[in-house]
Protein backbone atom coordinates (compact mmCIF):
# COMPACT_ATOMS: atom_id res chain seq x y z
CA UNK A 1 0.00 0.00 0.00
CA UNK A 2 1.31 3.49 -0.67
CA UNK A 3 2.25 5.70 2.11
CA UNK A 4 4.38 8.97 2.74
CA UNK A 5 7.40 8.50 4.67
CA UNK A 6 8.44 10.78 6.82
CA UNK A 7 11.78 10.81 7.34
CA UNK A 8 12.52 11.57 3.91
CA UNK A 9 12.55 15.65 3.64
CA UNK A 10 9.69 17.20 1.30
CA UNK A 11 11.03 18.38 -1.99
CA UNK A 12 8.75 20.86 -4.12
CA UNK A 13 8.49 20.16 -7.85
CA UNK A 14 8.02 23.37 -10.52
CA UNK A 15 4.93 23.16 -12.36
CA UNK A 16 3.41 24.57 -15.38
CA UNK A 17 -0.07 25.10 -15.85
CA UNK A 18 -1.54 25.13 -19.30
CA UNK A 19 -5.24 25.75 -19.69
CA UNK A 20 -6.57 24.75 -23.15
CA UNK A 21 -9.58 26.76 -24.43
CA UNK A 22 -11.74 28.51 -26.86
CA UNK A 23 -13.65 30.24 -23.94
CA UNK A 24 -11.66 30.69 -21.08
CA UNK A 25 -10.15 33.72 -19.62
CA UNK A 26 -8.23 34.79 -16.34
CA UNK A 27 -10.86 35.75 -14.46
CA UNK A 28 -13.08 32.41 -14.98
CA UNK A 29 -10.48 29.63 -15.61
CA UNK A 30 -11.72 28.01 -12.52
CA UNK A 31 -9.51 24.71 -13.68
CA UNK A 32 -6.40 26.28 -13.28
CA UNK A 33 -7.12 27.65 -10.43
CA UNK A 34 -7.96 24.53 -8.81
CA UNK A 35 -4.76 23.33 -9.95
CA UNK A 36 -2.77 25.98 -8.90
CA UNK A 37 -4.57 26.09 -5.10
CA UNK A 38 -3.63 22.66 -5.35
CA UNK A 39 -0.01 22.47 -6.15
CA UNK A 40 0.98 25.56 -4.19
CA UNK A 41 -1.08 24.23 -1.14
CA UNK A 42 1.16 20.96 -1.20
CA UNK A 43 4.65 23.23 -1.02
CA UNK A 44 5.39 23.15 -4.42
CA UNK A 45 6.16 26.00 -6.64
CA UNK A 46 3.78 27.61 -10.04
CA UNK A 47 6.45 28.23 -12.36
CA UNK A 48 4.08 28.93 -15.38
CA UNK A 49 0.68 29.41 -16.13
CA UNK A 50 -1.21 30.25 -18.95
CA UNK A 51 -3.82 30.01 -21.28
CA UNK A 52 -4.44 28.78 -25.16
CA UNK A 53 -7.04 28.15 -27.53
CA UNK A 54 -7.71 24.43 -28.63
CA UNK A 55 -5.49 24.58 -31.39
CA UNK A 56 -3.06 21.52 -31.75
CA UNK A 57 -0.05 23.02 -33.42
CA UNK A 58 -0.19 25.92 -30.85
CA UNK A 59 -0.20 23.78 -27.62
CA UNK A 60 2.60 21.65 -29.04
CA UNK A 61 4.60 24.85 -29.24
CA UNK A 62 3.23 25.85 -25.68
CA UNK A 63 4.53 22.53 -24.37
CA UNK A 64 7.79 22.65 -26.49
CA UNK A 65 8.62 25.86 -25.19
CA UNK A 66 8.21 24.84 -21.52
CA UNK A 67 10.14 21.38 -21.55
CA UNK A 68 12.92 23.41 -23.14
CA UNK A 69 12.33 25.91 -19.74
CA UNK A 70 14.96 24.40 -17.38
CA UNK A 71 13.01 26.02 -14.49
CA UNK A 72 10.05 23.32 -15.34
CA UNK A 73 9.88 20.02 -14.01
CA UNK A 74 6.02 19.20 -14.62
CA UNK A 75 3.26 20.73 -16.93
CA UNK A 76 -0.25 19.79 -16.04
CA UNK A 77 -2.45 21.11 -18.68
CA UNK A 78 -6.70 20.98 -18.59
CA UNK A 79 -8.68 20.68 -21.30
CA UNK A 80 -9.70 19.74 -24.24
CA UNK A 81 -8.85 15.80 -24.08
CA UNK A 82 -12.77 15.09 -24.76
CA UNK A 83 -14.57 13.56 -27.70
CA UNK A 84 -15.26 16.45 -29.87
CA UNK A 85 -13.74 17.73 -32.65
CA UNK A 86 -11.93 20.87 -31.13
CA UNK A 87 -10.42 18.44 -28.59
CA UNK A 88 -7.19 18.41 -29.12
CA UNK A 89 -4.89 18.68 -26.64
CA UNK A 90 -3.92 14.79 -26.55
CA UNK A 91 -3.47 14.86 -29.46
CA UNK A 92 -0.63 17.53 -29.15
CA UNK A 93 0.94 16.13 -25.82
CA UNK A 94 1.28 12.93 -28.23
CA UNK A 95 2.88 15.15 -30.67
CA UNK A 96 5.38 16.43 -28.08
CA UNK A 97 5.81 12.70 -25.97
CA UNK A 98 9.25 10.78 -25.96
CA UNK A 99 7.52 8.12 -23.56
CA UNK A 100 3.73 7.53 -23.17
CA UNK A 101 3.02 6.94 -19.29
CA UNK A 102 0.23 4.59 -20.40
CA UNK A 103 -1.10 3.56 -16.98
CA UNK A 104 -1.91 7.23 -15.82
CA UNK A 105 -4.96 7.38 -18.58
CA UNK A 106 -6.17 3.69 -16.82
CA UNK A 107 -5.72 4.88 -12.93
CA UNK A 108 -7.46 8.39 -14.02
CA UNK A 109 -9.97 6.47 -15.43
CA UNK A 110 -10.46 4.27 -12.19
CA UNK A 111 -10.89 7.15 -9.70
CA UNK A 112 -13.03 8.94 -12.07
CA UNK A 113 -15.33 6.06 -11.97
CA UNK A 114 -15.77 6.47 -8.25
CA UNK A 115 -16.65 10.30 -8.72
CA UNK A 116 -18.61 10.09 -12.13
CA UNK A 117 -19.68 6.05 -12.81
CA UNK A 118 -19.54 5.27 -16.56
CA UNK A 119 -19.02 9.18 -17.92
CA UNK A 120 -15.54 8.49 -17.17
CA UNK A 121 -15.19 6.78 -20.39
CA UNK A 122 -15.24 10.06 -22.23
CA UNK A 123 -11.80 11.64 -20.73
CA UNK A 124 -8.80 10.91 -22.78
CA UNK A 125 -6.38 12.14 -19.80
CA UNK A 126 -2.84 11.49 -20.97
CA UNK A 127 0.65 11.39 -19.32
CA UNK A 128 3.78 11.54 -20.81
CA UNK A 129 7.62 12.55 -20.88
CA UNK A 130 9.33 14.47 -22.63
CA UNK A 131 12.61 16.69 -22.43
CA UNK A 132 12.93 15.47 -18.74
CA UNK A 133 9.83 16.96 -18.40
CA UNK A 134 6.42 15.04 -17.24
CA UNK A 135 3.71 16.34 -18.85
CA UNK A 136 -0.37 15.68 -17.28
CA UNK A 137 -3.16 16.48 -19.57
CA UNK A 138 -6.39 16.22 -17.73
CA UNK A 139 -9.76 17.17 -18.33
CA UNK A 140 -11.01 21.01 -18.21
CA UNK A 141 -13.53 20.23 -15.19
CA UNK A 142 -12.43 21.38 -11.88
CA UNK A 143 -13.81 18.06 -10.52
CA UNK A 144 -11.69 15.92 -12.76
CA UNK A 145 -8.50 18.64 -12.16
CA UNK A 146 -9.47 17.97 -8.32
CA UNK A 147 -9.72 13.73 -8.23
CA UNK A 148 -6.07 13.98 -11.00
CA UNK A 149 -4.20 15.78 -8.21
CA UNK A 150 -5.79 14.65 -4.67
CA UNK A 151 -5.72 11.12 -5.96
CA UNK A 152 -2.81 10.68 -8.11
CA UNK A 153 -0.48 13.68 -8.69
CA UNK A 154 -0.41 14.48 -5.22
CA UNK A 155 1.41 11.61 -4.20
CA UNK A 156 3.66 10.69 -7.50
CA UNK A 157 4.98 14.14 -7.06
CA UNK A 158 5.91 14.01 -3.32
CA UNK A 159 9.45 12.18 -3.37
CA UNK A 160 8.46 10.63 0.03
CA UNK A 161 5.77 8.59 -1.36
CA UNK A 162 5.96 4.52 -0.96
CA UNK A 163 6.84 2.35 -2.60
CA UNK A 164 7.86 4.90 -5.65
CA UNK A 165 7.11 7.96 -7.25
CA UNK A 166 7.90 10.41 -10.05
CA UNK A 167 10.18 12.70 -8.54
CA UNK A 168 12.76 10.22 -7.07
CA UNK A 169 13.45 9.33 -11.16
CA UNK A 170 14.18 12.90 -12.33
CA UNK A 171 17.57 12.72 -12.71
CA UNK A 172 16.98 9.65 -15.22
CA UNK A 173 14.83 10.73 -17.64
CA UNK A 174 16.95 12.13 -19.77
CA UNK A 175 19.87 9.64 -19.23
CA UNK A 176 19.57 8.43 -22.93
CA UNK A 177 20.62 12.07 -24.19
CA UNK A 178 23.83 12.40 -22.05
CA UNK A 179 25.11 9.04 -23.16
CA UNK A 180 25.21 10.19 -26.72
């Protein structure tokens, strides 16, 4: 069973928030806010936070430009990953992905079936890496943004999580470009 140790001293991740959408604006992107009370409320630090229309070639340069940001560990975007046809956004993260983190799609999937029964078949949530970067798109409900991080991304980005987490394997992910 998972579990936070302790002894092991807290270490606060940099994270990106990208909101993806057609109708959104500062003063109502209640998503990203969610995320960002989130994040900050568990220690760790915004380093990024914006918003973009559901364009695919525009939030693959978005994304891009903030794994090439050394001062970004994470980007958690919300949005767009839904069934219609200005949904888009996975299919940019895919665009952008070195490695697909395949099981966070199925474990978003399972807690969303606790909150929402069988409408959780129509989130595409994705995970990936990319640049030594992790990248999170979720859903643009502050419900879904609220069950990714209390349930998931609260814990695989706390390095004293049990057994293992995300931030513990930072300084591998982009072992395969120093060895070149």
């Amino acid at each position: 069973m998972s579990r936070i140790d302790e002894s092991k001293m807290f270490l606060p991740v940099r994270i990106a928030v990208l909101t993806v959408s057609d109708t959104r604006s500062a003063a109502d992107d209640r998503s990203g806010d969610t995320l960002v009370e989130r994040l900050t409320g568990a220690g760790h630090h915004l380093a990024g936070r914006t918003i973009i229309h559901d364009d695919r070639a525009d939030i693959a340069q978005q994304l891009r430009e903030w794994i090439a940001d050394s001062a970004i560990d994470v980007i958690i975007s919300t949005g767009g990953t839904g069934l219609t046809g200005r949904d888009v956004t996975v299919e940019a993260h895919r665009d952008v992905y070195e490695k697909e983190i395949d099981a966070f799609g199925t474990v978003f999937t399972i807690v969303s079936m606790q909150k929402i029964g069988t409408s959780a078949v129509q989130s595409r949530a994705t995970a990936g890496v990319a640049g030594g970067t992790y990248l999170f798109a979720l859903p643009g409900s502050p419900g879904a943004c609220r069950d990714a991080w209390d349930e998931i991304l609260a814990f695989q980005l706390d390095y004293r999580h049990r057994p293992c987490n995300f931030v513990e394997i930072f300084p591998r992910l982009d072992e395969h470009q120093r060895r070149k």
